[in-house]
N, C-alpha and C. Protein backbone atom coordinates (compact mmCIF):
# COMPACT_ATOMS: atom_id res chain seq x y z
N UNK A 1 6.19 160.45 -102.51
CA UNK A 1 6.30 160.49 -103.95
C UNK A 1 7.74 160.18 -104.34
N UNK A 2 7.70 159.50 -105.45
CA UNK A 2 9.39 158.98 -106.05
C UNK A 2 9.50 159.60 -107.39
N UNK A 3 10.83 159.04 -107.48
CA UNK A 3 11.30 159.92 -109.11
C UNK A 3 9.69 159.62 -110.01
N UNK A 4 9.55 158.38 -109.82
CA UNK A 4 8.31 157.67 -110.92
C UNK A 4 7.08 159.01 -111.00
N UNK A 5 6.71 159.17 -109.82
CA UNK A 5 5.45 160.12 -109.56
C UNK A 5 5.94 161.11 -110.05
N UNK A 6 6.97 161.60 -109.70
CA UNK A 6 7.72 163.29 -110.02
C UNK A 6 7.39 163.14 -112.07
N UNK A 7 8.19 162.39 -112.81
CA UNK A 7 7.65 162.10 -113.79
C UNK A 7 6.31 162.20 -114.37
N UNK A 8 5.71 161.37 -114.01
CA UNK A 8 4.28 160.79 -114.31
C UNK A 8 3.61 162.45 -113.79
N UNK A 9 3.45 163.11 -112.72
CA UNK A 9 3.03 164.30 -112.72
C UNK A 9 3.23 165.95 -113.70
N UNK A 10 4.78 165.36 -114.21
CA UNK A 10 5.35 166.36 -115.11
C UNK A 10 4.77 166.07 -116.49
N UNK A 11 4.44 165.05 -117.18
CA UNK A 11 3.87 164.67 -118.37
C UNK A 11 2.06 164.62 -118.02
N UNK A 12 1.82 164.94 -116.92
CA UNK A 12 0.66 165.37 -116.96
C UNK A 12 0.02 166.57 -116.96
N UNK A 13 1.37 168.17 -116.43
CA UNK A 13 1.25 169.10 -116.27
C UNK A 13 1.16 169.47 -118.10
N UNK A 14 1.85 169.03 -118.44
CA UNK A 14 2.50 169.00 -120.09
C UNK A 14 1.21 169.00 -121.20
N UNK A 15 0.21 167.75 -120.47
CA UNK A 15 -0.95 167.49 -121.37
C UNK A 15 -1.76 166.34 -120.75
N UNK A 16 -2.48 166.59 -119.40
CA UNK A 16 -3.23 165.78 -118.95
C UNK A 16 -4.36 164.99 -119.93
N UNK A 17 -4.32 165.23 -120.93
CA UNK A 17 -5.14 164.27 -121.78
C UNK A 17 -4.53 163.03 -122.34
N UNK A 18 -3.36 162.68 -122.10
CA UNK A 18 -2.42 161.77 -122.56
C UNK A 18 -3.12 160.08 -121.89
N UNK A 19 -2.83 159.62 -122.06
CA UNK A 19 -4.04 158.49 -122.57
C UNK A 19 -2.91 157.40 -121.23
N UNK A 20 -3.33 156.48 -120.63
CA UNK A 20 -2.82 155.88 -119.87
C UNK A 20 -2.03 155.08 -120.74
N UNK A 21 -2.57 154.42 -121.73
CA UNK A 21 -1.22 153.65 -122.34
C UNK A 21 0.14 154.61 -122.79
N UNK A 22 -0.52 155.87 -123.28
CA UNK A 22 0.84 156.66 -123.65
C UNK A 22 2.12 157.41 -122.64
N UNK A 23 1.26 157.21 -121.31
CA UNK A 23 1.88 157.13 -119.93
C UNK A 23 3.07 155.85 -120.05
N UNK A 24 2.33 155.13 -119.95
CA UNK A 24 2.92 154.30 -119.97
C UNK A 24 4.19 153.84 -120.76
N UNK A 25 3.69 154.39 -121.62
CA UNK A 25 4.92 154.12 -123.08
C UNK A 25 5.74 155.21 -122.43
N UNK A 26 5.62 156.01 -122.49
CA UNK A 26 6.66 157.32 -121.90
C UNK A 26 7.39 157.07 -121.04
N UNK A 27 7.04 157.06 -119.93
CA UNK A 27 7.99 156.49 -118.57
C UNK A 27 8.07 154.99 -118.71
N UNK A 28 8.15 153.99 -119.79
CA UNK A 28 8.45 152.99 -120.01
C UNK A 28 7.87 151.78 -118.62
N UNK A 29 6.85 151.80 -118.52
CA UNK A 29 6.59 150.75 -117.35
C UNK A 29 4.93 150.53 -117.68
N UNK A 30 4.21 149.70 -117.31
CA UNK A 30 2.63 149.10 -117.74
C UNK A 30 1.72 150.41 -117.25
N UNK A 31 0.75 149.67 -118.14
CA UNK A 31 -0.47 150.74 -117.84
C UNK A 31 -0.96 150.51 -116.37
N UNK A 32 -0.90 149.36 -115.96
CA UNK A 32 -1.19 148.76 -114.42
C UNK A 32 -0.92 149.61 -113.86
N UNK A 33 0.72 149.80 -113.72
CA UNK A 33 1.25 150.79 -112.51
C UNK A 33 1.14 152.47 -112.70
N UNK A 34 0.60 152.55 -114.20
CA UNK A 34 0.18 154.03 -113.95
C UNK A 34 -0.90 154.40 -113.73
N UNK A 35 -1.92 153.28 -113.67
CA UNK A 35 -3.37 153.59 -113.45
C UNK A 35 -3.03 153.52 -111.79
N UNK A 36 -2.28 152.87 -111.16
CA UNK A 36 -2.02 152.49 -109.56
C UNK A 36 -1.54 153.76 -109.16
N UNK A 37 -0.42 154.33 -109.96
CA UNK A 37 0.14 155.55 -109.17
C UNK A 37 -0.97 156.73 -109.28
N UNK A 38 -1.53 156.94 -110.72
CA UNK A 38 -2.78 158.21 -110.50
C UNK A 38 -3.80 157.56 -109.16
N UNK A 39 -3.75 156.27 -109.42
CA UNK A 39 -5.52 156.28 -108.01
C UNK A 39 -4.95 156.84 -106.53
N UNK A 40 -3.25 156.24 -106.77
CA UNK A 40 -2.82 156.68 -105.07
C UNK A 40 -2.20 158.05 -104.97
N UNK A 41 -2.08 158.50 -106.60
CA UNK A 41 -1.63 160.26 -106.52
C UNK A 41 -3.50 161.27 -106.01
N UNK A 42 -4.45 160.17 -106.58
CA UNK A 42 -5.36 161.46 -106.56
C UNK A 42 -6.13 160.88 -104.99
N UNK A 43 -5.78 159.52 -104.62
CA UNK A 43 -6.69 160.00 -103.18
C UNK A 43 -5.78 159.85 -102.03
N UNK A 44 -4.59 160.67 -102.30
CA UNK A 44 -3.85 161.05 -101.38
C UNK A 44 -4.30 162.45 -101.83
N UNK A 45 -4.76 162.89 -102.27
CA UNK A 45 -5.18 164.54 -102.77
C UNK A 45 -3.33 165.38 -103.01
N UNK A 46 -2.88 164.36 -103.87
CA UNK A 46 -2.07 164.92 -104.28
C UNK A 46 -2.39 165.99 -105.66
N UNK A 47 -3.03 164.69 -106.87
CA UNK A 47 -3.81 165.51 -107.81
C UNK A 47 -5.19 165.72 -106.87
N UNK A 48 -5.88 166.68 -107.73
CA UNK A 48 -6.95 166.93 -106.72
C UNK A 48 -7.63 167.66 -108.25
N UNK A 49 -7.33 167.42 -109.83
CA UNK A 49 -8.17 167.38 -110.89
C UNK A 49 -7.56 167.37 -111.58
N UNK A 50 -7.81 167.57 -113.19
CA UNK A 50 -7.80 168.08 -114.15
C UNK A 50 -7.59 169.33 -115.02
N UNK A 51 -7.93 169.75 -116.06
CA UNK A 51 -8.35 171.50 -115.96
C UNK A 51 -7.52 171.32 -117.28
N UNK A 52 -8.74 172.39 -118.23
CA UNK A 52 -8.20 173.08 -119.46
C UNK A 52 -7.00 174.22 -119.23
N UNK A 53 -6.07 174.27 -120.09
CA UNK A 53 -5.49 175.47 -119.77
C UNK A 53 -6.06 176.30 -121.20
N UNK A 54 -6.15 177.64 -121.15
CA UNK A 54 -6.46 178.28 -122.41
C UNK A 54 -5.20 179.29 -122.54
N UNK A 55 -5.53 179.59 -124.33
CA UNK A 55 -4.16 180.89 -124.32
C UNK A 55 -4.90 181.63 -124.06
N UNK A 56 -4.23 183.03 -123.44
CA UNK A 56 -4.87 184.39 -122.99
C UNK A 56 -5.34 184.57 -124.51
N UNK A 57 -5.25 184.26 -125.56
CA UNK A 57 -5.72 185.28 -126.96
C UNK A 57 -7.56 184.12 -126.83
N UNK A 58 -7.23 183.17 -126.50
CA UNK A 58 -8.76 182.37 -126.53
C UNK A 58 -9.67 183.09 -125.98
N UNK A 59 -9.75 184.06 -124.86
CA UNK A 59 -10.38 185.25 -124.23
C UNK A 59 -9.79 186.37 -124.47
N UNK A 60 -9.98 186.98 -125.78
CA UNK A 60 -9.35 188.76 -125.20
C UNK A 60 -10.21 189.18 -124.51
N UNK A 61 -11.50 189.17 -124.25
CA UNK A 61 -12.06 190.09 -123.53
C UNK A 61 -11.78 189.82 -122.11
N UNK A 62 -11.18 188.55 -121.67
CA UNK A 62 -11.04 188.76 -120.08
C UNK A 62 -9.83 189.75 -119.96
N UNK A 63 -9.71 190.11 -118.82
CA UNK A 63 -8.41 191.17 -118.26
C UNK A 63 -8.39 190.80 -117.26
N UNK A 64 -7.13 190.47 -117.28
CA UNK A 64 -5.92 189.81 -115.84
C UNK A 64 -5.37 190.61 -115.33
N UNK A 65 -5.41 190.67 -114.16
CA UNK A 65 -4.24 191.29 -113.22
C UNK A 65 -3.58 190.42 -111.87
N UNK A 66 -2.25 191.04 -111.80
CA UNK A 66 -1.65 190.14 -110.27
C UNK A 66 -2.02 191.75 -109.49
N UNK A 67 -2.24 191.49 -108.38
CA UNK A 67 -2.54 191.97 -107.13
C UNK A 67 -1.58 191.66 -105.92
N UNK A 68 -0.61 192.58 -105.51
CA UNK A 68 0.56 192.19 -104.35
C UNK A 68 -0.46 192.88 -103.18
N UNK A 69 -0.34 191.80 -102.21
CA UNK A 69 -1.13 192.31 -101.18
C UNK A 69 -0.73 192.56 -99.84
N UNK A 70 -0.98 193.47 -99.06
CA UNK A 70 0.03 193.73 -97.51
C UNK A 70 -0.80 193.18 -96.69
N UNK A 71 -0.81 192.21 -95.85
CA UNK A 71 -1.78 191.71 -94.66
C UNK A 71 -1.50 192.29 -93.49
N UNK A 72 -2.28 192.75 -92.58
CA UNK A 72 -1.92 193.49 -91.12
C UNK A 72 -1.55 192.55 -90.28
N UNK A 73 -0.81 193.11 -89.51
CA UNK A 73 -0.47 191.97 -88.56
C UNK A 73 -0.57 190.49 -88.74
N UNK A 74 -1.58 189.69 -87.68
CA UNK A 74 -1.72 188.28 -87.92
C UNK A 74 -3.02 188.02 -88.48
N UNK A 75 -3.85 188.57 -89.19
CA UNK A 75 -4.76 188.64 -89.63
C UNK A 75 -5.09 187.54 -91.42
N UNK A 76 -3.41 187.18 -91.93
CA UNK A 76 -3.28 186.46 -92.63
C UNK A 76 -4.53 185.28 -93.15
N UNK A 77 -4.68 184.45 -92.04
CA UNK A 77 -5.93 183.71 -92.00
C UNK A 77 -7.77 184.20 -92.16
N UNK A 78 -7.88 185.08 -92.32
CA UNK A 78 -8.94 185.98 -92.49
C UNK A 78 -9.18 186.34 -93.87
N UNK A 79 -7.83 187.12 -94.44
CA UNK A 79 -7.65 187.61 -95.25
C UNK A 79 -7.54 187.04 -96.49
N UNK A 80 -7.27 185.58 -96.31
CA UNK A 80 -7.24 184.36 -97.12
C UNK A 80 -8.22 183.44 -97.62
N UNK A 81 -9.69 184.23 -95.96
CA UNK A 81 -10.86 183.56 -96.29
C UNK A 81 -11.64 184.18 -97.50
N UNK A 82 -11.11 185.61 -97.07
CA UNK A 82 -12.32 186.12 -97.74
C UNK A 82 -11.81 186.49 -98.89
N UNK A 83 -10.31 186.67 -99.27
CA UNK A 83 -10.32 186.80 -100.95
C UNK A 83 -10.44 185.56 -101.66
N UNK A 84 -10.39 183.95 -100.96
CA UNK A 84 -11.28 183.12 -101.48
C UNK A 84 -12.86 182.84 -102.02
N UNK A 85 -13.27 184.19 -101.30
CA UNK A 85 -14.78 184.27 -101.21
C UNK A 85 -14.40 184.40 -102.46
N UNK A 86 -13.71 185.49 -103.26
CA UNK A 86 -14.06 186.21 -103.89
C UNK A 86 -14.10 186.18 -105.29
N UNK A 87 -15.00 186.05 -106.31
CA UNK A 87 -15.15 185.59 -107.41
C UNK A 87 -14.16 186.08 -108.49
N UNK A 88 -13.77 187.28 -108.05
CA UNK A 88 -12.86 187.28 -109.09
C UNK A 88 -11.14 187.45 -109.20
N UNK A 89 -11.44 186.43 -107.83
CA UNK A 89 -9.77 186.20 -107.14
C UNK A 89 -9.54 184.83 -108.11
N UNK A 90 -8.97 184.77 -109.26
CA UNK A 90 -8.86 183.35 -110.31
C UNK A 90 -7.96 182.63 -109.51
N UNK A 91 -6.71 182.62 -108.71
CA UNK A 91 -5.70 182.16 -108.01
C UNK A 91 -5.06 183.38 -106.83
N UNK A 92 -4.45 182.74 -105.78
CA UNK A 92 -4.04 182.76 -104.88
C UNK A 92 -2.85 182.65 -104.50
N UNK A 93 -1.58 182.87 -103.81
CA UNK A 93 -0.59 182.16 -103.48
C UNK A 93 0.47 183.46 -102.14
N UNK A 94 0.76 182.48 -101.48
CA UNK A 94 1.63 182.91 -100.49
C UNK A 94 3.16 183.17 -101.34
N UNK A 95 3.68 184.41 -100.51
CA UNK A 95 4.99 185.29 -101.28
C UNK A 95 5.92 185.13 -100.02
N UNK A 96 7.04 185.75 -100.03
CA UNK A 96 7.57 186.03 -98.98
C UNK A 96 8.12 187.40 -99.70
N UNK A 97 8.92 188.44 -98.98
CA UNK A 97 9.21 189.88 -99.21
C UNK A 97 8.34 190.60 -98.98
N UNK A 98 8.63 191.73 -99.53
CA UNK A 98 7.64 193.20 -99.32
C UNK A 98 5.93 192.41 -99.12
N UNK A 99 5.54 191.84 -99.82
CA UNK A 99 3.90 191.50 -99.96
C UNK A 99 3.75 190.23 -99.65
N UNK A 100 2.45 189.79 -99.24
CA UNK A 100 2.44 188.84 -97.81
C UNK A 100 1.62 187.81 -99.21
N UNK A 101 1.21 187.77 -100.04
CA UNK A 101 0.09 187.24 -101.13
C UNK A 101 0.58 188.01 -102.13
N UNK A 102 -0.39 187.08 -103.05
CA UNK A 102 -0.14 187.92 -104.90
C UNK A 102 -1.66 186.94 -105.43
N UNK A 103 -2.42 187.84 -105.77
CA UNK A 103 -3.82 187.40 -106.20
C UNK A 103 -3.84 187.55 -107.39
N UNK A 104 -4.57 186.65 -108.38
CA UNK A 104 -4.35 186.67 -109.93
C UNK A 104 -6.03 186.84 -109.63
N UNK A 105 -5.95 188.37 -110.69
CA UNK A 105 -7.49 188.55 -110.57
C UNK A 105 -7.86 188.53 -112.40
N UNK A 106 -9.28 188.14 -112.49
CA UNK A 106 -9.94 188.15 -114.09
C UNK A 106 -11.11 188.83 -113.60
N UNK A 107 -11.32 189.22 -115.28
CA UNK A 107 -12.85 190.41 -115.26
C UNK A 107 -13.36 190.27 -116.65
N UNK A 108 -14.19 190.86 -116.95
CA UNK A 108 -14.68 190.78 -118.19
C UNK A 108 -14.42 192.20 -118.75
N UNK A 109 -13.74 192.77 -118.26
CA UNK A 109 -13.65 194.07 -118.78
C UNK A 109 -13.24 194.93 -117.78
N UNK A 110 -12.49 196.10 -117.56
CA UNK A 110 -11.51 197.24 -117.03
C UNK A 110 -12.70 197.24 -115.82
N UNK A 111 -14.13 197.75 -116.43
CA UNK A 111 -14.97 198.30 -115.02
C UNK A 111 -14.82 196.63 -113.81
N UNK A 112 -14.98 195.97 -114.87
CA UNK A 112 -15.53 194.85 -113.94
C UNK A 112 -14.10 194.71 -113.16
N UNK A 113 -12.98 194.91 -113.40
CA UNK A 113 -11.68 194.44 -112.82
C UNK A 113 -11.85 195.62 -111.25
N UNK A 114 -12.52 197.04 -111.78
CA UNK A 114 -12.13 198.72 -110.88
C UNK A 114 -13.03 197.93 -110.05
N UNK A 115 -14.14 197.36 -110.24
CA UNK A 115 -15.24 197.00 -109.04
C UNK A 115 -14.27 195.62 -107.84
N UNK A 116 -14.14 194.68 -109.01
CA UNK A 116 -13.07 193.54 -108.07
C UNK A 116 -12.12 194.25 -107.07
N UNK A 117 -11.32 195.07 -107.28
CA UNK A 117 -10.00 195.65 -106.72
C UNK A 117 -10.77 196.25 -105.39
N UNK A 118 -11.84 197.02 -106.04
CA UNK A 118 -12.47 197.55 -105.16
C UNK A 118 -13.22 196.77 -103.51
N UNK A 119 -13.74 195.75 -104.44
CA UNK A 119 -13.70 194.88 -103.03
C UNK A 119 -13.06 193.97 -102.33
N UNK A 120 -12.01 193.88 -103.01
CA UNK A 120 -10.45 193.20 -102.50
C UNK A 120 -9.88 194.51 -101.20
N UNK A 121 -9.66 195.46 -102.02
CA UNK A 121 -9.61 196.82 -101.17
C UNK A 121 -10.06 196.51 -99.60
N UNK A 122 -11.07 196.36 -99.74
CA UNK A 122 -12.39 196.80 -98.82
C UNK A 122 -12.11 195.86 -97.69
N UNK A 123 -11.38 194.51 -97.84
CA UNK A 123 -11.55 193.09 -97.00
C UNK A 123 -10.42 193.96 -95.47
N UNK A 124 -11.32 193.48 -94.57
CA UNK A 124 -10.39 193.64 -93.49
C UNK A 124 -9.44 192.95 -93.27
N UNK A 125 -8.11 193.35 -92.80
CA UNK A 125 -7.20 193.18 -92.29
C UNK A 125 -5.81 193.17 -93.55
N UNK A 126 -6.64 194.31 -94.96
CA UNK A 126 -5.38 193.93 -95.85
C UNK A 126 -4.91 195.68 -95.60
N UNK A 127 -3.56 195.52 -95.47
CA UNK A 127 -2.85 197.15 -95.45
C UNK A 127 -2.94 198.05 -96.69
N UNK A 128 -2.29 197.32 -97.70
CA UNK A 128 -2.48 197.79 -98.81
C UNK A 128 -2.34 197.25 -99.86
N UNK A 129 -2.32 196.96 -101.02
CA UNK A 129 -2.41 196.79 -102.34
C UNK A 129 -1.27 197.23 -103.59
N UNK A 130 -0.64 196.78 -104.76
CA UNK A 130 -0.24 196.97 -105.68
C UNK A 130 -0.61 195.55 -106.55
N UNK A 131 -1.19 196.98 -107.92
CA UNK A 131 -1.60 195.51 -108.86
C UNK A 131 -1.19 195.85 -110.12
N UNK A 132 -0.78 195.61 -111.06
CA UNK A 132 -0.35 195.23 -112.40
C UNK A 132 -1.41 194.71 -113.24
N UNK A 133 -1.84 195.05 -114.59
CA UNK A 133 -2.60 194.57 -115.09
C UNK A 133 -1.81 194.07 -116.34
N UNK A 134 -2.11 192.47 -116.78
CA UNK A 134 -1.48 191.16 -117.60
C UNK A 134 -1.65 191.90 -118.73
N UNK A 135 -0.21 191.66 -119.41
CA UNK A 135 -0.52 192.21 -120.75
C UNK A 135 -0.30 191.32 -122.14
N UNK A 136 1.06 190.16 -121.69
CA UNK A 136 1.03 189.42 -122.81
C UNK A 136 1.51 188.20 -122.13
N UNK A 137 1.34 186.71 -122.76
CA UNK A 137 2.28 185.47 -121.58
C UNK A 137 2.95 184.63 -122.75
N UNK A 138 4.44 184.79 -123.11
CA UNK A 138 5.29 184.38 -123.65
C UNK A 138 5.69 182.96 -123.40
N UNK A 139 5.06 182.39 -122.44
CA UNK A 139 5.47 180.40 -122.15
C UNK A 139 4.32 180.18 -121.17
């Protein structure tokens, strides 16, 4: 990837609905080469989609939480399968420090979040748990 892609990916994080000519106009170069760089950004599985973003007020009734998670030993790979299983794991991501993961969990409501945690809990090979529940997102 070059400055061009680094670009062209940042005005897409911004508002992936932006229209290939307005690509174009933006980073000043043809629609040609930006229709060329998305075909060789997305089947290099660099992009790999799309996706609405919503404001948290578009759902009040969902309830967010981050989840810091302790993995046992080398069990990492396990532990990764199965909170993928898990429906109400919304995102994922590797940490470094105290907690080995940080899981962004959604629910439809407090019980539905106590049941999620609960079987996040439950997955073998996690030590322990600290979670925070989302309260407001300022940017």
């Amino acid at each position: 990837m070059d400055e061009l892609d680094h670009k062209l990916i940042g005005l897409l994080r911004q508002n992936a609905r932006l229209s290939v000519a307005d690509l174009a106009h933006k980073l000043k170069v043809s629609r040609g080469t930006v229709t060329n760089r998305l075909r060789k950004l997305e089947d290099s599985q660099m992009v790999v989609g799309y996706t609405v973003r919503l404001r948290p007020e578009a759902e009040p009734e969902r309830i967010r939480a981050w989840t810091s998670i302790e993995v046992e030993g080398n069990r990492m790979r396990e532990v990764i399968a199965n909170l993928l299983g898990e429906p109400g794991v919304a995102s994922l991501h590797d940490t470094n420090g105290r907690w080995d993961l940080l899981a962004e969990l959604e629910a439809g409501s407090m019980a539905g979040l106590s049941k999620v945690l609960e079987r996040v809990r439950l997955i073998n090979g996690i030590r322990g748990t600290e979670t925070s529940i989302h309260l407001a997102t300022y940017r």
